[in-house]
C-alpha atoms as a PDB file:
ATOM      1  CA  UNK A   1     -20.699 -20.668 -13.159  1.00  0.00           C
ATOM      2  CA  UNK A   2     -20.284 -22.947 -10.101  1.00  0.00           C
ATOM      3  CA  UNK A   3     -18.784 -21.521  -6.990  1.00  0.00           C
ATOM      4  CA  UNK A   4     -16.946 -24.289  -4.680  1.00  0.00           C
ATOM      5  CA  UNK A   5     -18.402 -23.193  -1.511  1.00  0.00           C
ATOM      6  CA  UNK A   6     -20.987 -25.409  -0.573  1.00  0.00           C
ATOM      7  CA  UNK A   7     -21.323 -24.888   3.128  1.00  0.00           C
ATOM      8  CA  UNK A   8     -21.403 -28.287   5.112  1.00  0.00           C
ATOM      9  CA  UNK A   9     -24.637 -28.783   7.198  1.00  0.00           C
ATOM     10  CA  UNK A  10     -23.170 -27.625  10.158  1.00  0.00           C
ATOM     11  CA  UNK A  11     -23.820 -23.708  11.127  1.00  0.00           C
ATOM     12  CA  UNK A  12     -20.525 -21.717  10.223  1.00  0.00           C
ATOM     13  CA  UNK A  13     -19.147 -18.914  12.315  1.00  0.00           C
ATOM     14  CA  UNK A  14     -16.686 -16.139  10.318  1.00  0.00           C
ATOM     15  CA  UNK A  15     -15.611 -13.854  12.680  1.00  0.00           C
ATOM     16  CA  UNK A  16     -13.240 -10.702  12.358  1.00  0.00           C
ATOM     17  CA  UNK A  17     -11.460  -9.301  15.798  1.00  0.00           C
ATOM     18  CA  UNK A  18     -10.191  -5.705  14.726  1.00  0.00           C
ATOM     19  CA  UNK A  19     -10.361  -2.778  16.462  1.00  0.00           C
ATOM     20  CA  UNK A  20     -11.683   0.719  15.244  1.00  0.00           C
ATOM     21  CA  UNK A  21      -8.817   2.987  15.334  1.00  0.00           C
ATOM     22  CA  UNK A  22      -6.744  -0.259  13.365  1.00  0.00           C
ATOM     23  CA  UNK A  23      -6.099   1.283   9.475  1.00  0.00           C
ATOM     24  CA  UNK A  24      -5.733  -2.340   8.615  1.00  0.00           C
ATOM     25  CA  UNK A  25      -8.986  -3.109   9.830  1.00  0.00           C
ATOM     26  CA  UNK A  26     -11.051  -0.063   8.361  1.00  0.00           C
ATOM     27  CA  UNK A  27      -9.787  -1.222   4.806  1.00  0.00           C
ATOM     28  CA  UNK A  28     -10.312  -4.594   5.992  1.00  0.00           C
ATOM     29  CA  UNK A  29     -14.329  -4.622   6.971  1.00  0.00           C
ATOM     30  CA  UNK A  30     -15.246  -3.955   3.264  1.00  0.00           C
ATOM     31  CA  UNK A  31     -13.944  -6.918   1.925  1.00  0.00           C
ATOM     32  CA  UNK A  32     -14.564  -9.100   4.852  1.00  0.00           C
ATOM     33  CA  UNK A  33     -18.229  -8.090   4.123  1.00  0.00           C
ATOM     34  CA  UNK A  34     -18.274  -8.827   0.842  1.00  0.00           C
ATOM     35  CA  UNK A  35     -17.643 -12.206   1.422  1.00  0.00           C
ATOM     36  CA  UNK A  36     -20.908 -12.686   3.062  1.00  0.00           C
ATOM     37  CA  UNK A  37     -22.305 -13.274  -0.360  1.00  0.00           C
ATOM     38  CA  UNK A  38     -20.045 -15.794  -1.379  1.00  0.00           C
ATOM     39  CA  UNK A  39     -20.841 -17.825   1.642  1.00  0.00           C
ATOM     40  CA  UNK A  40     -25.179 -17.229   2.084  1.00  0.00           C
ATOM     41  CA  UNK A  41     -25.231 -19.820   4.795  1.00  0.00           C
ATOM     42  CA  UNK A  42     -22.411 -18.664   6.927  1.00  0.00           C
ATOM     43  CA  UNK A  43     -22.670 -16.172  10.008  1.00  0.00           C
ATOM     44  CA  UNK A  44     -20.413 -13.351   9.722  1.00  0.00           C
ATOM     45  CA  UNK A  45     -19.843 -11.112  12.699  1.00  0.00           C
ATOM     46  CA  UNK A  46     -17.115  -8.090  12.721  1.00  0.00           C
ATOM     47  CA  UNK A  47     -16.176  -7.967  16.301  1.00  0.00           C
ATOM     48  CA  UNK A  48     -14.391  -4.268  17.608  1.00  0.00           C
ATOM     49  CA  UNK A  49     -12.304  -5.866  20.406  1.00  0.00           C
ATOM     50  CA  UNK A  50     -13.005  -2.242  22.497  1.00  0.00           C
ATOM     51  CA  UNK A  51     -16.648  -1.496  21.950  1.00  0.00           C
ATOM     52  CA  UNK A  52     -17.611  -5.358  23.048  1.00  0.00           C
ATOM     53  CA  UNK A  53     -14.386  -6.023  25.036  1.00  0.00           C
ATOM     54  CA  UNK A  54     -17.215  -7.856  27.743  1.00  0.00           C
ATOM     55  CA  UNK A  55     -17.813 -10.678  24.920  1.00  0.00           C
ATOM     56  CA  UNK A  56     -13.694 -11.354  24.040  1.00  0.00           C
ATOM     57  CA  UNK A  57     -12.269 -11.019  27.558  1.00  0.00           C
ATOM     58  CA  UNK A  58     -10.366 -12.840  28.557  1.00  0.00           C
ATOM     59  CA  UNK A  59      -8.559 -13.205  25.251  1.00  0.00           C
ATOM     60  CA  UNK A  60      -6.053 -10.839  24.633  1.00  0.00           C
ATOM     61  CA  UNK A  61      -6.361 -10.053  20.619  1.00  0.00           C
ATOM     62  CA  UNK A  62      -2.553  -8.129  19.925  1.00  0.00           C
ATOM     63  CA  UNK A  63      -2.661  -7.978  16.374  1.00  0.00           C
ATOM     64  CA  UNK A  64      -5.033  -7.771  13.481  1.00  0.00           C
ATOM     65  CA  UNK A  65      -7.154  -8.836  11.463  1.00  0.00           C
ATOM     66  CA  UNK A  66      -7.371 -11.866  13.752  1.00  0.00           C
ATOM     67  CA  UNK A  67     -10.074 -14.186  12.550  1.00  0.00           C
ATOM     68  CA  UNK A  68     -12.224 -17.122  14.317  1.00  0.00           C
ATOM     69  CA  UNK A  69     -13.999 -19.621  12.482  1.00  0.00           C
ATOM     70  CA  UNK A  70     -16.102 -22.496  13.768  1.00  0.00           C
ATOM     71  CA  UNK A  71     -18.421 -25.075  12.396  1.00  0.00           C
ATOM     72  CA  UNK A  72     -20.841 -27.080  14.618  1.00  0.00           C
ATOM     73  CA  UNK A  73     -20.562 -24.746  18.164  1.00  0.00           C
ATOM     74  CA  UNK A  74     -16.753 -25.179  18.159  1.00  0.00           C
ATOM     75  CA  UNK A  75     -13.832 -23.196  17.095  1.00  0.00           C
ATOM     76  CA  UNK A  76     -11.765 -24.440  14.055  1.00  0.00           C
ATOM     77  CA  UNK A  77      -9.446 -21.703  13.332  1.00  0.00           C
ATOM     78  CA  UNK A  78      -8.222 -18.882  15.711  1.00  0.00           C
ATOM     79  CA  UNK A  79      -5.509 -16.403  14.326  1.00  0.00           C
ATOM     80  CA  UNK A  80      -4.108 -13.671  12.589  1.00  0.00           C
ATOM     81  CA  UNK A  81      -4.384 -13.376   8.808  1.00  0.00           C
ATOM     82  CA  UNK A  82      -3.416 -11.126   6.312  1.00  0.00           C
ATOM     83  CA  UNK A  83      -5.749  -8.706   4.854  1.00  0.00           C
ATOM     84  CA  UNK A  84      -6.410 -10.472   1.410  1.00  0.00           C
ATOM     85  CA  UNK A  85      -9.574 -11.602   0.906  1.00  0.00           C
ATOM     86  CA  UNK A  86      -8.090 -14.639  -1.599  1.00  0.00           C
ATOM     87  CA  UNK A  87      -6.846 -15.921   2.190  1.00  0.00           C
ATOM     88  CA  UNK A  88      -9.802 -15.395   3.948  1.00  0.00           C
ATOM     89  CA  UNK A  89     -11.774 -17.671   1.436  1.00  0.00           C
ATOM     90  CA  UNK A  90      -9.448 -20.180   1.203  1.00  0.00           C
ATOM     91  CA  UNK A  91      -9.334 -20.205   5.117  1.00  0.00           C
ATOM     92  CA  UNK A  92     -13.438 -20.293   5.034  1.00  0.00           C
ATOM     93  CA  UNK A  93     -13.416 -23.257   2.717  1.00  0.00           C
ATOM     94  CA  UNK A  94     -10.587 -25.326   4.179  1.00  0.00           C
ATOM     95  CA  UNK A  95     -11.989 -24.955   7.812  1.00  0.00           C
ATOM     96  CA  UNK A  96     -16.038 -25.227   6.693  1.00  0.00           C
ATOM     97  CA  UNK A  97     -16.489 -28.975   6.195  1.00  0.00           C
ATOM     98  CA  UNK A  98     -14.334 -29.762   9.333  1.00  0.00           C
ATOM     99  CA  UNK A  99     -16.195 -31.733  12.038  1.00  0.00           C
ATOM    100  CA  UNK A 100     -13.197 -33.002  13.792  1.00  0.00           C
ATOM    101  CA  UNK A 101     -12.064 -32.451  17.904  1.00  0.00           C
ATOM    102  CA  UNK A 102     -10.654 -29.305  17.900  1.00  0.00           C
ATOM    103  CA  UNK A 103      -7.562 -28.729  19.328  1.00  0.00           C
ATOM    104  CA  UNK A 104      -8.137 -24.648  20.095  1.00  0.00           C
ATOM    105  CA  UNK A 105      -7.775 -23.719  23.518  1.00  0.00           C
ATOM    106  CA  UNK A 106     -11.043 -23.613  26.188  1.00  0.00           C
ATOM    107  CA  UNK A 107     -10.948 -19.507  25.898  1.00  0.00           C
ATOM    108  CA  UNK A 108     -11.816 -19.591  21.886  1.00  0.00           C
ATOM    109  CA  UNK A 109     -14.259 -22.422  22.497  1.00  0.00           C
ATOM    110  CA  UNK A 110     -15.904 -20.115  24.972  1.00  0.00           C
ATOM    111  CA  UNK A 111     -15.568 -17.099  23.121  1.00  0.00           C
ATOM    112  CA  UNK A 112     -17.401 -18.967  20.400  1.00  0.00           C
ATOM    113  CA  UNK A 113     -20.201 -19.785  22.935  1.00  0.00           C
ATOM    114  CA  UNK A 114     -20.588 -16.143  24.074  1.00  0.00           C
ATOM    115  CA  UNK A 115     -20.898 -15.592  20.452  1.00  0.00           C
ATOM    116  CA  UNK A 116     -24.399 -17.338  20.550  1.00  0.00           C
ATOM    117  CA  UNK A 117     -23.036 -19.955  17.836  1.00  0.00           C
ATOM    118  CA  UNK A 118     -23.128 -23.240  19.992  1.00  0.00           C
ATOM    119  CA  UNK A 119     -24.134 -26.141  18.505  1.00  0.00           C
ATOM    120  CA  UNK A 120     -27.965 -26.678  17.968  1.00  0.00           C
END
């Protein structure tokens, strides 16, 4: 069986903003792991906004799951999703293969910087 998530050539950045004491997030991190096998090629990093609050600041992250995805060293998607991991992929696949300017503020490119995923 095929799976539709060919990964473009560009490095892919999934990354989860919760924070520990969240409920949503602890019954979150399971399946947003799990997904790591769907996508082999993609880097997926589960950020706790309080234990690595140096790395996010100076974004202010208010409500969770809040997700960051970026292909190529620059932030494509920056938000809060719902816990269903049916959205998550379809967010993954629909923001993968996107090369175009981004129009996500300086402080989520950065943040994607500080997450050691610029561009090669």
């Amino acid at each position: 069986m095929s799976t539709s998530n060919a990964l473009p050539s560009e490095p892919l950045l999934v990354a989860c903003l919760c924070a520990q004491w969240c409920g949503t997030c602890k019954d979150y991190f399971a399946l947003f792991n799990s997904l790591q096998a769907d996508f082999p090629g993609a880097t997926f990093r589960w950020i706790d906004i309080e234990d690595e609050s140096e790395l996010v600041d100076p974004i202010e992250v208010e409500n969770f799951p809040t997700l960051l995805i970026a292909t190529g060293g620059q932030a494509r998607f920056f938000g809060t999703i719902t816990p269903h991991i049916e959205t998550l992929k379809r967010l993954i696949q629909s923001h993968a293969g996107n090369t175009g300017a981004s129009r996500l503020p300086a402080a989520v490119q950065a943040l994607t910087a500080r997450l050691g995923h610029a561009a090669a």
